[in-house]
N, C-alpha and C. Protein backbone atom coordinates (compact mmCIF):
# COMPACT_ATOMS: atom_id res chain seq x y z
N UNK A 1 0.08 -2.72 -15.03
CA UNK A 1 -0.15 -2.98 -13.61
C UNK A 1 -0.62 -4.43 -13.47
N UNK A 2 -0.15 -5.16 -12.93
CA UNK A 2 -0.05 -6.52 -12.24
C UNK A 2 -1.62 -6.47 -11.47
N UNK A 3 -1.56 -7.92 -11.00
CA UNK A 3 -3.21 -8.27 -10.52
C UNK A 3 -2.62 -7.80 -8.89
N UNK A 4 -1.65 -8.02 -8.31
CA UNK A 4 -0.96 -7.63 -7.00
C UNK A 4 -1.01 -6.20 -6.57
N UNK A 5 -0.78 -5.60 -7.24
CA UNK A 5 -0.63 -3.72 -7.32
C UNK A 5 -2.22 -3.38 -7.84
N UNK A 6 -3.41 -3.80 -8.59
CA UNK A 6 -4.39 -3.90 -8.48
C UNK A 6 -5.25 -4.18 -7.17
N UNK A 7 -4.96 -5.65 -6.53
CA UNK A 7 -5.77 -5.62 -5.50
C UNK A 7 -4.95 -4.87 -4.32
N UNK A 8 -3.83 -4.45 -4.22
CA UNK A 8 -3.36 -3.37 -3.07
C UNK A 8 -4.00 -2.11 -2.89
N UNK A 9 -4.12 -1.68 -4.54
CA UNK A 9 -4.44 -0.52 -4.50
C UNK A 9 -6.11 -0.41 -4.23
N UNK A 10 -6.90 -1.51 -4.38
CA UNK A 10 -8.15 -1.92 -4.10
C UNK A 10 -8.55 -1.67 -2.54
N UNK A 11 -7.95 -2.42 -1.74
CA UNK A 11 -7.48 -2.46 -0.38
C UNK A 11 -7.19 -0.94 0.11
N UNK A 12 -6.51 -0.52 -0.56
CA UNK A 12 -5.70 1.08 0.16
C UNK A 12 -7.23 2.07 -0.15
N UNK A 13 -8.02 2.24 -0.97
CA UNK A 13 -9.21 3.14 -1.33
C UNK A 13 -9.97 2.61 -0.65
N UNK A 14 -10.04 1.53 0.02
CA UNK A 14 -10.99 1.50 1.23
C UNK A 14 -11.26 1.87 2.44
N UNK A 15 -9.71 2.42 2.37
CA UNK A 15 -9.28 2.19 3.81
C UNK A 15 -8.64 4.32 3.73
N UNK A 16 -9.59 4.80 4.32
CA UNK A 16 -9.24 6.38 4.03
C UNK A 16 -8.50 6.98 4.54
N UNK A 17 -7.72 6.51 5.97
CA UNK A 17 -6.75 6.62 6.44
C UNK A 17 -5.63 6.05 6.30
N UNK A 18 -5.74 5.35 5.71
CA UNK A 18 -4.39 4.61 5.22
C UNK A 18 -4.21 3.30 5.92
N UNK A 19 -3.30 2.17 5.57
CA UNK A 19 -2.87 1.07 6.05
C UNK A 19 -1.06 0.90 6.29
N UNK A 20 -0.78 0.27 7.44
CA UNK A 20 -0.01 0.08 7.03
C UNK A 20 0.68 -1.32 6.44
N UNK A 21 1.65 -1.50 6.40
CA UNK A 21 2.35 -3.20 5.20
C UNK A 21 2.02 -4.45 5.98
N UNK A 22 1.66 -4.19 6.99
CA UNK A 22 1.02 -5.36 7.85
C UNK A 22 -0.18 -5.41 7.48
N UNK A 23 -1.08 -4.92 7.66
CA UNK A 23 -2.26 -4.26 7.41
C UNK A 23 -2.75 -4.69 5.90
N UNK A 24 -1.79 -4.46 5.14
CA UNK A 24 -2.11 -4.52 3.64
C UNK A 24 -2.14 -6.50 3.67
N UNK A 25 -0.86 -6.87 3.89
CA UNK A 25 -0.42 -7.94 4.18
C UNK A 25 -1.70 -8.50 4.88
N UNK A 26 -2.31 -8.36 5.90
CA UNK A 26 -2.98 -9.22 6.47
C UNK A 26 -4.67 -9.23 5.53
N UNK A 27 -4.40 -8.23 4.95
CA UNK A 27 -6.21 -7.84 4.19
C UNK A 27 -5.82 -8.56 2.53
N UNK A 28 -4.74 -8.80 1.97
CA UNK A 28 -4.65 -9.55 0.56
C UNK A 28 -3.93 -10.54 1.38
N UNK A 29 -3.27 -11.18 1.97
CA UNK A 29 -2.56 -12.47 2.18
C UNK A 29 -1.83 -12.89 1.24
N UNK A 30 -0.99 -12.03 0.64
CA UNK A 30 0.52 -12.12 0.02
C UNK A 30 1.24 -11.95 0.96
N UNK A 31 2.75 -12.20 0.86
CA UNK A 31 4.00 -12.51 1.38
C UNK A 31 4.15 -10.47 2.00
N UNK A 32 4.93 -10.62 2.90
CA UNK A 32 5.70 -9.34 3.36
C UNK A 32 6.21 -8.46 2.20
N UNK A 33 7.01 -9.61 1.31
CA UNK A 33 7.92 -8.90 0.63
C UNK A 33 7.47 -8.53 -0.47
N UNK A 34 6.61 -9.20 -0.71
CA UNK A 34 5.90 -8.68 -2.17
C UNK A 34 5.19 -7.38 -2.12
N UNK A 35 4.35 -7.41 -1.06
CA UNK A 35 3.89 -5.87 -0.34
C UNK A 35 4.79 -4.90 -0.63
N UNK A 36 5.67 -5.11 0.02
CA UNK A 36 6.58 -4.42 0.42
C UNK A 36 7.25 -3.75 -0.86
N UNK A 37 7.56 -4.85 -1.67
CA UNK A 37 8.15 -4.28 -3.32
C UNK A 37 6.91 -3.35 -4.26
N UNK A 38 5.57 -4.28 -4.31
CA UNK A 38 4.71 -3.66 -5.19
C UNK A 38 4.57 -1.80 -4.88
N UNK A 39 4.36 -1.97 -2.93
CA UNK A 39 3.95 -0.93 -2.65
C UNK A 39 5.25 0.67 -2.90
N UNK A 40 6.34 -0.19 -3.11
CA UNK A 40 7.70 1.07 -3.46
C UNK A 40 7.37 0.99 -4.64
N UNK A 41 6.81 0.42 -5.28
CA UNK A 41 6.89 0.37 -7.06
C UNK A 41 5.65 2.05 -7.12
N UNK A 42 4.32 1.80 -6.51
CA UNK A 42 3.24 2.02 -6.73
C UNK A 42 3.36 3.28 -6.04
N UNK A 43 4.23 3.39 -5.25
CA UNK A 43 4.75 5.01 -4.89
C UNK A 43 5.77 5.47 -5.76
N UNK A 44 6.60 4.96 -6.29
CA UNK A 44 7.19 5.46 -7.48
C UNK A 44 6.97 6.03 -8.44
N UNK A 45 5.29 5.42 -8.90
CA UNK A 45 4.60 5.78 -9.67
C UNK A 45 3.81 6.52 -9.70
N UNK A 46 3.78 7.41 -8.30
CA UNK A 46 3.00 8.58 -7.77
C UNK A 46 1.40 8.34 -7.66
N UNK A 47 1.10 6.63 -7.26
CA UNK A 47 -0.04 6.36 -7.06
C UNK A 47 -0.69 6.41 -5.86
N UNK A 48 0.52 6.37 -4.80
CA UNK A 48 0.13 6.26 -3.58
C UNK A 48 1.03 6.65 -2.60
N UNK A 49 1.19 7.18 -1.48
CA UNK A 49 1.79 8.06 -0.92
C UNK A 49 2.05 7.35 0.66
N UNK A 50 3.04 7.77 1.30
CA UNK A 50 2.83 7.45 2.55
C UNK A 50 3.36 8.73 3.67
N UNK A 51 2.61 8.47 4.29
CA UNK A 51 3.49 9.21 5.97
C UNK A 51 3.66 8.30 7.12
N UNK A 52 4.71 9.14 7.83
CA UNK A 52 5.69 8.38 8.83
C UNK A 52 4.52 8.49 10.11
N UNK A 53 4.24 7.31 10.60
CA UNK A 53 3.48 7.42 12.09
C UNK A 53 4.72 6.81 13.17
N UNK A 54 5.75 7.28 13.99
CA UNK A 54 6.19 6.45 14.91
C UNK A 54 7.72 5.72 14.19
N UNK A 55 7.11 4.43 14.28
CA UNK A 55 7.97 3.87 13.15
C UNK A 55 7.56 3.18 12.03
N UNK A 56 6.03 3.15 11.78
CA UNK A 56 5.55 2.35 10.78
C UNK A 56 5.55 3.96 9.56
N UNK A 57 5.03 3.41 8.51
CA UNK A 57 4.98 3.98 7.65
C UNK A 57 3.39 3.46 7.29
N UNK A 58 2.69 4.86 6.82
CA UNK A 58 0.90 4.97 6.69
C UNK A 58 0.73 4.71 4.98
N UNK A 59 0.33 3.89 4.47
CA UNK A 59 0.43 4.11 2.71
C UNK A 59 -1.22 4.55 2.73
N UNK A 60 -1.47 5.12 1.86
CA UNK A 60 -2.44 5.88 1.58
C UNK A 60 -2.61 6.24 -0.26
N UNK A 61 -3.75 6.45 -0.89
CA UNK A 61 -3.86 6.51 -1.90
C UNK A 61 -3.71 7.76 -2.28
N UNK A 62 -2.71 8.44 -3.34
CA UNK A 62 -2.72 9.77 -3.92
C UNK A 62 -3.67 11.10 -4.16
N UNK A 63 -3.62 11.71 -4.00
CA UNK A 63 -4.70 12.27 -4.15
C UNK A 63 -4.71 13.16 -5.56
N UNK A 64 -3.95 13.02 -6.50
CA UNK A 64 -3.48 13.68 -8.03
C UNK A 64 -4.65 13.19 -8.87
């Protein structure tokens, strides 16, 4: 695990309702896209989960 997917996932356990990629984006100040990649990686990896609000998507930390 990368220092990026570290401090995301840092960010997301703070936040108990979840964030969404803006959200994440605006609280580490990395790029859109990097968010955006780490956070499909880090759900891949069954670390972190999301649900659909609307049209954003909620990432949230796993609960396994």
């Amino acid at each position: 695990m990368d220092t990026f997917e570290k401090k995301i996932l840092k960010v997301l356990e703070k936040n108990e309702y979840g964030l969404t990629i803006t959200a994440v984006v605006n609280k580490t100040k990395f790029s859109r896209d990097t968010v955006r990649i780490k956070l499909n990686k880090l759900e891949g990896e069954d670390k972190i989960s999301h649900r659909t609000v609307g049209m954003a998507k909620i990432y949230i930390i796993s609960n396994d």
